[in-house]
PDB file of N, CA and C in Angstrom:
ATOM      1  N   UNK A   1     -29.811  17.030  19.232  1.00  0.00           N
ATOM      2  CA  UNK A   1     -30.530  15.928  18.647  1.00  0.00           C
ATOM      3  C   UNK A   1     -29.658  14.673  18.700  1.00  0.00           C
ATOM      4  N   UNK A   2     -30.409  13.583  18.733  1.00  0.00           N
ATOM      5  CA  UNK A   2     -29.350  12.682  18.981  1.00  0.00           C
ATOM      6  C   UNK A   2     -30.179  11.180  18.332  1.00  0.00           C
ATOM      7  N   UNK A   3     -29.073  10.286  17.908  1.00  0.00           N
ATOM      8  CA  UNK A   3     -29.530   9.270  16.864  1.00  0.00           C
ATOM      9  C   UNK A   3     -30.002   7.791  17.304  1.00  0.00           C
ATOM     10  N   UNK A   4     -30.467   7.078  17.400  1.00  0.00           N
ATOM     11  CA  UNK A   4     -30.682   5.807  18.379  1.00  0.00           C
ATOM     12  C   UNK A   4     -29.798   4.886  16.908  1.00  0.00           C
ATOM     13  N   UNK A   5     -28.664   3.836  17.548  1.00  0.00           N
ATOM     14  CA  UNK A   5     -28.390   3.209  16.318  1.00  0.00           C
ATOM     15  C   UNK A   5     -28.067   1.349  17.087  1.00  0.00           C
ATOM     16  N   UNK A   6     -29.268   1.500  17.985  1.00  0.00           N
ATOM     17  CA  UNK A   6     -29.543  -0.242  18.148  1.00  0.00           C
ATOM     18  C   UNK A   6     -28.515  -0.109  19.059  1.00  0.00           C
ATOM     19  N   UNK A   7     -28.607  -1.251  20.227  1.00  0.00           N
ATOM     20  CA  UNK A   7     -28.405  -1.611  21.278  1.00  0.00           C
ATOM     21  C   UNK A   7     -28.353  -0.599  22.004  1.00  0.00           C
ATOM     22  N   UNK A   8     -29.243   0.162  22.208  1.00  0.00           N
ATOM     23  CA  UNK A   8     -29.342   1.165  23.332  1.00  0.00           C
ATOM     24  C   UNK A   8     -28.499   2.098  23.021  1.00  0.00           C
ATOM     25  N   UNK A   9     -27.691   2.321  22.172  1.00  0.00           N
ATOM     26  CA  UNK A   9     -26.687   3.362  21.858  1.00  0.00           C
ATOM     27  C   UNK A   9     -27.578   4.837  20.756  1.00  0.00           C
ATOM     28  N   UNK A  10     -27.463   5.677  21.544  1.00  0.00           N
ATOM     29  CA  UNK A  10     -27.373   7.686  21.119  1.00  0.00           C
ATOM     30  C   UNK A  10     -26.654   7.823  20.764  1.00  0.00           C
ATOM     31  N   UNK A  11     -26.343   8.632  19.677  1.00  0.00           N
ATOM     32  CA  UNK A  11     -24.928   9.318  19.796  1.00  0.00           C
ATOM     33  C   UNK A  11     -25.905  10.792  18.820  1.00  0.00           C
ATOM     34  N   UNK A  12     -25.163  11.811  19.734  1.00  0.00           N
ATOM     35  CA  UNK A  12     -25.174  12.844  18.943  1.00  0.00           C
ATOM     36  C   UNK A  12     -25.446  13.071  17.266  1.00  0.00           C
ATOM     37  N   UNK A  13     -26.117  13.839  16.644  1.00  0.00           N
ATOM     38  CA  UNK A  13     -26.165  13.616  15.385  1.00  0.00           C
ATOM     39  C   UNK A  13     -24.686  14.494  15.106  1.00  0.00           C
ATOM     40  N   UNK A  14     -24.440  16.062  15.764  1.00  0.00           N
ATOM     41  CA  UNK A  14     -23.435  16.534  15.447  1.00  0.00           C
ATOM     42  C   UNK A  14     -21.982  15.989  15.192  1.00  0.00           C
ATOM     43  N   UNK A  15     -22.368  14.862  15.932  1.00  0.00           N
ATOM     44  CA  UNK A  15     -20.812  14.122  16.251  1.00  0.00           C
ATOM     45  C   UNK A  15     -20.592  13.473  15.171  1.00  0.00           C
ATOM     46  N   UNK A  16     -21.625  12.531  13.927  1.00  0.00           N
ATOM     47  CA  UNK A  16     -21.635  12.004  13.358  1.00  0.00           C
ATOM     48  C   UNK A  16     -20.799  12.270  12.003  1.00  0.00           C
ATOM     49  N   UNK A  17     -20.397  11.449  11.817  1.00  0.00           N
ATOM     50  CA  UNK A  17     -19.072  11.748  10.381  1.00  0.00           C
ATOM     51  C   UNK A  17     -19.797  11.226   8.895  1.00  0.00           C
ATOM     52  N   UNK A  18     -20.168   9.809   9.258  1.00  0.00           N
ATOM     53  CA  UNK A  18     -20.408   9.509   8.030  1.00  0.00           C
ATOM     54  C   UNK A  18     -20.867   7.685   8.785  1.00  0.00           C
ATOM     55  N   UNK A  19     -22.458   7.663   7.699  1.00  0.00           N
ATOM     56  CA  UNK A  19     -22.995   6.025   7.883  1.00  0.00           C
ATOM     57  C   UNK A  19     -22.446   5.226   6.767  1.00  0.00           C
ATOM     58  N   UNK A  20     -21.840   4.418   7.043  1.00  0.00           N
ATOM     59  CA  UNK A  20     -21.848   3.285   5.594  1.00  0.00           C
ATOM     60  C   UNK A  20     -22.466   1.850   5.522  1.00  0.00           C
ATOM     61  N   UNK A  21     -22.647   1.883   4.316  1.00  0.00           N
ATOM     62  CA  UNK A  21     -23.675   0.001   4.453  1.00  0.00           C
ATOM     63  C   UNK A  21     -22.374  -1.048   4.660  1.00  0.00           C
ATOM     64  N   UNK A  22     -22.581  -1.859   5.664  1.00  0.00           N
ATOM     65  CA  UNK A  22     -21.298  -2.617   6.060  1.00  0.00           C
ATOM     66  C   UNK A  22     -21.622  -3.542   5.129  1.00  0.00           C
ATOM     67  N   UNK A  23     -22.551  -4.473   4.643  1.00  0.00           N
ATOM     68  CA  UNK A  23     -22.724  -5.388   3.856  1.00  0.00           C
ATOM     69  C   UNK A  23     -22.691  -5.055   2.797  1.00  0.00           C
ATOM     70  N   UNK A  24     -22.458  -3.435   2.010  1.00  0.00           N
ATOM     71  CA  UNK A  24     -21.515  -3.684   1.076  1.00  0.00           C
ATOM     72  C   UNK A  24     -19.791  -2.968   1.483  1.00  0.00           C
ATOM     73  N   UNK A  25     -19.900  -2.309   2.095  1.00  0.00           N
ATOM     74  CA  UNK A  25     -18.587  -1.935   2.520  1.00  0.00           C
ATOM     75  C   UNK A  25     -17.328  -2.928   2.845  1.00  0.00           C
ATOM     76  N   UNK A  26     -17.906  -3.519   3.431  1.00  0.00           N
ATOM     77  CA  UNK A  26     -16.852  -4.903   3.969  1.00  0.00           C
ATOM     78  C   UNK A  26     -16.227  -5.763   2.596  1.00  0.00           C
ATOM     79  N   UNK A  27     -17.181  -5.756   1.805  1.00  0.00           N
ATOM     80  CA  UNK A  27     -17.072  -6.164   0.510  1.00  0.00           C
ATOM     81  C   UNK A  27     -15.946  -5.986  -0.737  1.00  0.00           C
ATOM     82  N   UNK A  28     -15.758  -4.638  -0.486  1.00  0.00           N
ATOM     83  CA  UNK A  28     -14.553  -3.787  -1.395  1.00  0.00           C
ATOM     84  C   UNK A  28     -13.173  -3.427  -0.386  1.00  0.00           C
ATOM     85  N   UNK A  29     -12.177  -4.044  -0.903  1.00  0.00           N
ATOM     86  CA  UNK A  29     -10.902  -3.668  -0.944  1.00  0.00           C
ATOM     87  C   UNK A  29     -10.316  -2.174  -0.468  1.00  0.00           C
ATOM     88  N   UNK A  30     -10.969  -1.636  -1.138  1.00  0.00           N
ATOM     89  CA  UNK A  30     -10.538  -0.431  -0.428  1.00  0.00           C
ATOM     90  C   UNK A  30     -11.360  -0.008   0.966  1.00  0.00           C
ATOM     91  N   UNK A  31     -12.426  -0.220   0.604  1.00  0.00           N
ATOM     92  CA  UNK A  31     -13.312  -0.060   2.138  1.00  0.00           C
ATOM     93  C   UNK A  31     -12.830  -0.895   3.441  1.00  0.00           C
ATOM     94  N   UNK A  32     -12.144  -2.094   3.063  1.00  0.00           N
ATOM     95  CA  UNK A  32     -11.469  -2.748   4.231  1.00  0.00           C
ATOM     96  C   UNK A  32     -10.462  -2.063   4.955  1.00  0.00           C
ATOM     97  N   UNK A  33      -9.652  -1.310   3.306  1.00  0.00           N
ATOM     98  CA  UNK A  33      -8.368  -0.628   4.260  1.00  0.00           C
ATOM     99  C   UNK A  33      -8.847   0.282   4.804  1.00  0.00           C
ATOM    100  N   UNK A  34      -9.606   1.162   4.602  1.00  0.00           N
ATOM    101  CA  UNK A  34      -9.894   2.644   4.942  1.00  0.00           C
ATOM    102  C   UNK A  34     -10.645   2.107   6.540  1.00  0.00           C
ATOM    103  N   UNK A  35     -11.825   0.517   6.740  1.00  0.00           N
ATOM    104  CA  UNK A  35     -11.924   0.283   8.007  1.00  0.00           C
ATOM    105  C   UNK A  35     -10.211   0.159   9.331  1.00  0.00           C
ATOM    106  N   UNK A  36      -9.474  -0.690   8.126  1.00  0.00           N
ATOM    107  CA  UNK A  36      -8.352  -0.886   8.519  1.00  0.00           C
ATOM    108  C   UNK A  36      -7.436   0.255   9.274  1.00  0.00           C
ATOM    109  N   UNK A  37      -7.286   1.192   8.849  1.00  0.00           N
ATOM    110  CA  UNK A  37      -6.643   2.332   9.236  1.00  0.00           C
ATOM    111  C   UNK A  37      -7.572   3.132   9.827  1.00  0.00           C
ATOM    112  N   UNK A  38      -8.635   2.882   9.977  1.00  0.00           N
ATOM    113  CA  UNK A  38      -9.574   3.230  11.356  1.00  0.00           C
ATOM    114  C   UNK A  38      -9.124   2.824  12.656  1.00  0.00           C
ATOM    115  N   UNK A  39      -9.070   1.632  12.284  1.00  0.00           N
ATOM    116  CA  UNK A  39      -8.536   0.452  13.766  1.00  0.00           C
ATOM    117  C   UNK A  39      -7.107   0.962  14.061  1.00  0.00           C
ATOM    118  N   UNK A  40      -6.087   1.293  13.064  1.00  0.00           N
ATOM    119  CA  UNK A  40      -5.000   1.438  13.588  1.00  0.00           C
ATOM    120  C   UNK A  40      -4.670   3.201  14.190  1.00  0.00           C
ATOM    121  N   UNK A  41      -6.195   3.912  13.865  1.00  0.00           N
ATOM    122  CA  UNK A  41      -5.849   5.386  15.006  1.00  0.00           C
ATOM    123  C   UNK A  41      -6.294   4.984  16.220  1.00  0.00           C
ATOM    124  N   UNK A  42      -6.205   3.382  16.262  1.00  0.00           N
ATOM    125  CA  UNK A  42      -6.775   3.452  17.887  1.00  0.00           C
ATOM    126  C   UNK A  42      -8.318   3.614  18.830  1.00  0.00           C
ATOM    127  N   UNK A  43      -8.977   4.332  17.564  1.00  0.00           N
ATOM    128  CA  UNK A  43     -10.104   4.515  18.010  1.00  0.00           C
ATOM    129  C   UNK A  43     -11.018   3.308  18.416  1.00  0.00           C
ATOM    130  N   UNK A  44     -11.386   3.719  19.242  1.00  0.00           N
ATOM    131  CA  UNK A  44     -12.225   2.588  19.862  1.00  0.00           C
ATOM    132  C   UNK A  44     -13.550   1.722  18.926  1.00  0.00           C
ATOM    133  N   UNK A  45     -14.124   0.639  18.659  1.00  0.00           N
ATOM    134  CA  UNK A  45     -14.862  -0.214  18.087  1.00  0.00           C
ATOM    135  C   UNK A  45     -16.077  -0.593  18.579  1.00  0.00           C
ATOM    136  N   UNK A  46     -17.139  -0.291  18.766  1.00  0.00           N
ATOM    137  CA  UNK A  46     -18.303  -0.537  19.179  1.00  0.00           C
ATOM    138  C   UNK A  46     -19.158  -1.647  18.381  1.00  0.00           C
ATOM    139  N   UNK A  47     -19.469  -2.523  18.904  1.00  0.00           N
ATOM    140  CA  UNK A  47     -19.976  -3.445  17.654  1.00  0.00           C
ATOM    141  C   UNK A  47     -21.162  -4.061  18.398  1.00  0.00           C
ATOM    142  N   UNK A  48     -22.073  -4.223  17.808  1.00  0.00           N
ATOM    143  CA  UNK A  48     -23.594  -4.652  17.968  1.00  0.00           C
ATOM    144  C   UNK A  48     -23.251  -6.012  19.166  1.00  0.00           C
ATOM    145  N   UNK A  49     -24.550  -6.649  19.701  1.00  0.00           N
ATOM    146  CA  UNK A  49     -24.193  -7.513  20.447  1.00  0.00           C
ATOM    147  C   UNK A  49     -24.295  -9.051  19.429  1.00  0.00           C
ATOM    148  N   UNK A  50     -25.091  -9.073  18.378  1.00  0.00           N
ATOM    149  CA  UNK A  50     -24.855 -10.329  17.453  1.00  0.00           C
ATOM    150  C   UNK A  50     -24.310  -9.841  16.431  1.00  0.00           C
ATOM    151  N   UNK A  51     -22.894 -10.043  16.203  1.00  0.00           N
ATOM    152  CA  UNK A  51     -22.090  -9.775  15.158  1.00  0.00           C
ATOM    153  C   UNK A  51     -22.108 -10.139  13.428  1.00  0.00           C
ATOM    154  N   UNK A  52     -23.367 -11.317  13.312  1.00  0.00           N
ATOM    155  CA  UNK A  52     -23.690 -11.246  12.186  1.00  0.00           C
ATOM    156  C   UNK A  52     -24.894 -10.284  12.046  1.00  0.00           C
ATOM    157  N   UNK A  53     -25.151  -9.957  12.687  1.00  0.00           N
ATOM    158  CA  UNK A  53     -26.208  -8.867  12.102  1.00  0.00           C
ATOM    159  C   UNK A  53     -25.829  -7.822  12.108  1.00  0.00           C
ATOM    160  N   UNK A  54     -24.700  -7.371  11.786  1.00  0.00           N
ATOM    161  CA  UNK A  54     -24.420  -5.561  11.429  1.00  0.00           C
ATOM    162  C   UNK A  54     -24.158  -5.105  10.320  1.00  0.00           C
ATOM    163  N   UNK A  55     -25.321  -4.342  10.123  1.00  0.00           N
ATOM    164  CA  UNK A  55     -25.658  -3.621   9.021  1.00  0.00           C
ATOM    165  C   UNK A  55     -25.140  -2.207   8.186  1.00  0.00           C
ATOM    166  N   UNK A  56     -24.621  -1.500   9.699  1.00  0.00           N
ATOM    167  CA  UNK A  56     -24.170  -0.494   9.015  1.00  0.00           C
ATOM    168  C   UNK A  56     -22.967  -0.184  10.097  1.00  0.00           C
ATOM    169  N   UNK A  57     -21.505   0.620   9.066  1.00  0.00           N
ATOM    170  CA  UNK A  57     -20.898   1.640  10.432  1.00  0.00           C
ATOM    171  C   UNK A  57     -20.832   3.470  10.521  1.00  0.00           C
ATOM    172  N   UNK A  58     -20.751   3.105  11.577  1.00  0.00           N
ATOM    173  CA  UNK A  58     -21.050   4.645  11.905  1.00  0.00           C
ATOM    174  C   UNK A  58     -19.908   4.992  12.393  1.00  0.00           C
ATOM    175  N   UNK A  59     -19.398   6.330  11.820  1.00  0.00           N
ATOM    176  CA  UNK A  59     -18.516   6.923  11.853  1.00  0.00           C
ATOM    177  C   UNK A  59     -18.328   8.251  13.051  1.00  0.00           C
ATOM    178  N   UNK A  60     -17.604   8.376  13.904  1.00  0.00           N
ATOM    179  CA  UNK A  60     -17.658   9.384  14.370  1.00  0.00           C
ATOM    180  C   UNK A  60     -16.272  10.072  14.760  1.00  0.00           C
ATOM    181  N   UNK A  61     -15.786  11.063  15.242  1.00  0.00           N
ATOM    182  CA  UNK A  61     -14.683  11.486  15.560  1.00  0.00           C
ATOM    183  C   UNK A  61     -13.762  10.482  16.957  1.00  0.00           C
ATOM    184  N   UNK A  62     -14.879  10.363  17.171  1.00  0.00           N
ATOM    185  CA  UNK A  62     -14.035   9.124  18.439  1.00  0.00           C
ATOM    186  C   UNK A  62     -14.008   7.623  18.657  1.00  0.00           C
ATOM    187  N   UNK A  63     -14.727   7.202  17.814  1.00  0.00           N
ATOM    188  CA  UNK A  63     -14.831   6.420  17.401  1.00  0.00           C
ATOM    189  C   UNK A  63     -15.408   5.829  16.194  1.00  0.00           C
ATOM    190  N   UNK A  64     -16.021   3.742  16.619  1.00  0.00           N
ATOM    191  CA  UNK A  64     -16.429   3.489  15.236  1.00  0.00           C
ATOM    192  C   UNK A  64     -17.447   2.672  16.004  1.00  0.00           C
ATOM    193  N   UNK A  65     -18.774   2.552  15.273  1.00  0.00           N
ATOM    194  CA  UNK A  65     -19.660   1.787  15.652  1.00  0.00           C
ATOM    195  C   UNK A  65     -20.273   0.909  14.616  1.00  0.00           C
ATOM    196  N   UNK A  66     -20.852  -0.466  14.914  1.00  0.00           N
ATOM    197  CA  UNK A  66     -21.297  -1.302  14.157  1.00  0.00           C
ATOM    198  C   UNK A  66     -22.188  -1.935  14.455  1.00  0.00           C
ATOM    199  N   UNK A  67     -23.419  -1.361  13.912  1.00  0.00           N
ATOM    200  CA  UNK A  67     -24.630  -1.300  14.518  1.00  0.00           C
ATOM    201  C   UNK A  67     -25.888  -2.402  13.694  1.00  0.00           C
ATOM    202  N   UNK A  68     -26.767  -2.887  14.203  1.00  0.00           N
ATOM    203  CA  UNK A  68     -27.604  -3.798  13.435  1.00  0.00           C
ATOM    204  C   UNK A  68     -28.614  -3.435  12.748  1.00  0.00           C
ATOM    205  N   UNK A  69     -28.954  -2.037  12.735  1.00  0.00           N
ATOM    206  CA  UNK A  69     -29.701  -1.204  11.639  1.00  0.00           C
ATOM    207  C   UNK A  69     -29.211  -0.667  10.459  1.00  0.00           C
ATOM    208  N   UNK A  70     -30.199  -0.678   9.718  1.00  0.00           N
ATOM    209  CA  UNK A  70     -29.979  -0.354   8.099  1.00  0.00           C
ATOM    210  C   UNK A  70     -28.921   1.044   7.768  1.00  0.00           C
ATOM    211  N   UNK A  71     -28.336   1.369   6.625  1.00  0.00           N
ATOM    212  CA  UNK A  71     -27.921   2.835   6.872  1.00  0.00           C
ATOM    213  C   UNK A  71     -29.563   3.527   6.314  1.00  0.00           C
ATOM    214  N   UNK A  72     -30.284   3.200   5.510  1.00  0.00           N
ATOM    215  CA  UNK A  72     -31.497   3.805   5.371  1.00  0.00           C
ATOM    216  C   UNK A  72     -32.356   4.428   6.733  1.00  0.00           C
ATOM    217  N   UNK A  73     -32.411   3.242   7.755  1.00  0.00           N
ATOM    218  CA  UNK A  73     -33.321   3.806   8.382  1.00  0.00           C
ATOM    219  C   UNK A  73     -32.668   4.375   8.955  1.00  0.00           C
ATOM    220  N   UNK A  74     -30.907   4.344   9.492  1.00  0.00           N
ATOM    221  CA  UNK A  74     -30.721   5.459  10.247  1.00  0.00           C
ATOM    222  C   UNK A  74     -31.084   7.125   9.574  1.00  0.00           C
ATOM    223  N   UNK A  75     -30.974   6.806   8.617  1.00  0.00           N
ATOM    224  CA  UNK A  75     -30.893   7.950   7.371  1.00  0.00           C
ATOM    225  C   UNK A  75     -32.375   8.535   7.740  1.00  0.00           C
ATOM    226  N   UNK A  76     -33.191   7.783   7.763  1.00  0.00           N
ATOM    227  CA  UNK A  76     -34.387   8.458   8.070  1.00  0.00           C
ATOM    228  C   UNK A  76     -34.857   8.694   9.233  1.00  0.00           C
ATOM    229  N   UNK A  77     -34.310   7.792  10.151  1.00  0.00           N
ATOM    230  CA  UNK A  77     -33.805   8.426  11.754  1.00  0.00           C
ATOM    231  C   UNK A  77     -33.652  10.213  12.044  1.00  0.00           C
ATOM    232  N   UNK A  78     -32.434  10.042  11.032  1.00  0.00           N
ATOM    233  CA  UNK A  78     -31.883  11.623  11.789  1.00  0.00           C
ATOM    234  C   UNK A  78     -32.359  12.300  10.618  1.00  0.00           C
ATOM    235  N   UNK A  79     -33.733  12.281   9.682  1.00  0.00           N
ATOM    236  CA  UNK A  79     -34.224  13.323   9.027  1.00  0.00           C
ATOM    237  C   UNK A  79     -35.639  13.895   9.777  1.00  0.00           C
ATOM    238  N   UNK A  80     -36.080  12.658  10.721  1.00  0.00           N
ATOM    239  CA  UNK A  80     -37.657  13.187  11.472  1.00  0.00           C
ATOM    240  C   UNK A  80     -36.799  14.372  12.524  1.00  0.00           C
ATOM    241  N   UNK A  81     -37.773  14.901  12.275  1.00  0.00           N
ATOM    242  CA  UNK A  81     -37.911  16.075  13.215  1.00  0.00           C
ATOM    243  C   UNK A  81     -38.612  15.757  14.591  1.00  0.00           C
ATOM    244  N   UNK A  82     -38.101  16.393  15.724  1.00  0.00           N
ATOM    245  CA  UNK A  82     -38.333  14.922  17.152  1.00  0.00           C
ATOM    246  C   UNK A  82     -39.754  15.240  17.494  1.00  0.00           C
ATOM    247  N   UNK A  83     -40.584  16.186  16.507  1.00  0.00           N
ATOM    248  CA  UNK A  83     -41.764  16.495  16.889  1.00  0.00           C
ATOM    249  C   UNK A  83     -42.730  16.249  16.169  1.00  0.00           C
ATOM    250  N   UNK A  84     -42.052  15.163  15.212  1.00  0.00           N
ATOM    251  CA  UNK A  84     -42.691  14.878  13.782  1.00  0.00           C
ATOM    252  C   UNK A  84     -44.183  14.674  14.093  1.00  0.00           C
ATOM    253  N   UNK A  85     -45.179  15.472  13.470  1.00  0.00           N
ATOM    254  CA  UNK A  85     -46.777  14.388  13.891  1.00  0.00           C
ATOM    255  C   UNK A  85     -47.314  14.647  15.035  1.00  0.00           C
ATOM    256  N   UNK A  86     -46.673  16.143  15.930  1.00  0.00           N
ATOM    257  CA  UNK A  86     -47.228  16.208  16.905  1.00  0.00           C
ATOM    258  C   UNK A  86     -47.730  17.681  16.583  1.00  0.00           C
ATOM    259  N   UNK A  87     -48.454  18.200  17.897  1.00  0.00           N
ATOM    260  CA  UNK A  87     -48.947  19.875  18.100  1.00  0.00           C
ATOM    261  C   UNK A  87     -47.925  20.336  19.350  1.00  0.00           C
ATOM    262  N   UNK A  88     -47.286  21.460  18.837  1.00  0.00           N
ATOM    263  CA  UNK A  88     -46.491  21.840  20.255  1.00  0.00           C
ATOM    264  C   UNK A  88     -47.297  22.471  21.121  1.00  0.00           C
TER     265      UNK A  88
END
C-alpha cells in the first residue's frame, strides 16, 4: 500500500515512521531540535515545490519529507482501504 503525500510523491505506508503538523511543529523548541538532528543524520530533505505551503512532515527511515497536505488528510489517506466503495 502506498501513500500519495502531494507533488507526485508515494511512499510506502510500511516505510512510514511518523506524520507531524509542521505548522505546529516548527513552532516548539523542541520540535526544531528533534527536526534539527534529523538534518544532521544526513538524511536526505524532500520539501514540497512552494515552501510556504507545507503542512505536514513525514517521517521515514530514509528520509524526511515536507509535504503541502494536511497531517489529517494524510491520516485519512492511509486509513481507506484501496477498494473503498467498490465490488471486487
Amino acid at each position: 500500500m502506498f501513500l500519495h503525500i502531494g507533488d507526485n510523491i508515494l511512499l510506502a505506508k510500511k516505510d512510514i515512521i511518523a506524520i507531524l503538523n509542521w505548522e505546529t511543529e516548527r513552532e516548539r523548541n523542541s520540535n526544531m531540535f528533534f527536526f534539527k538532528s534529523i538534518q544532521q543524520e544526513k538524511k536526505p530533505v524532500f520539501t514540497c515545490k512552494d515552501k510556504d505551503k507545507i503542512k505536514s512532515l513525514v517521517l521515514t527511515d530514509t528520509a524526511v519529507y515536507l509535504s503541502p497536505i494536511s497531517c489529517q488528510t494524510l491520516k485519512k489517506r492511509g486509513e481507506r482501504h484501496p477498494f473503498h466503495g467498490e465490488e471486487l
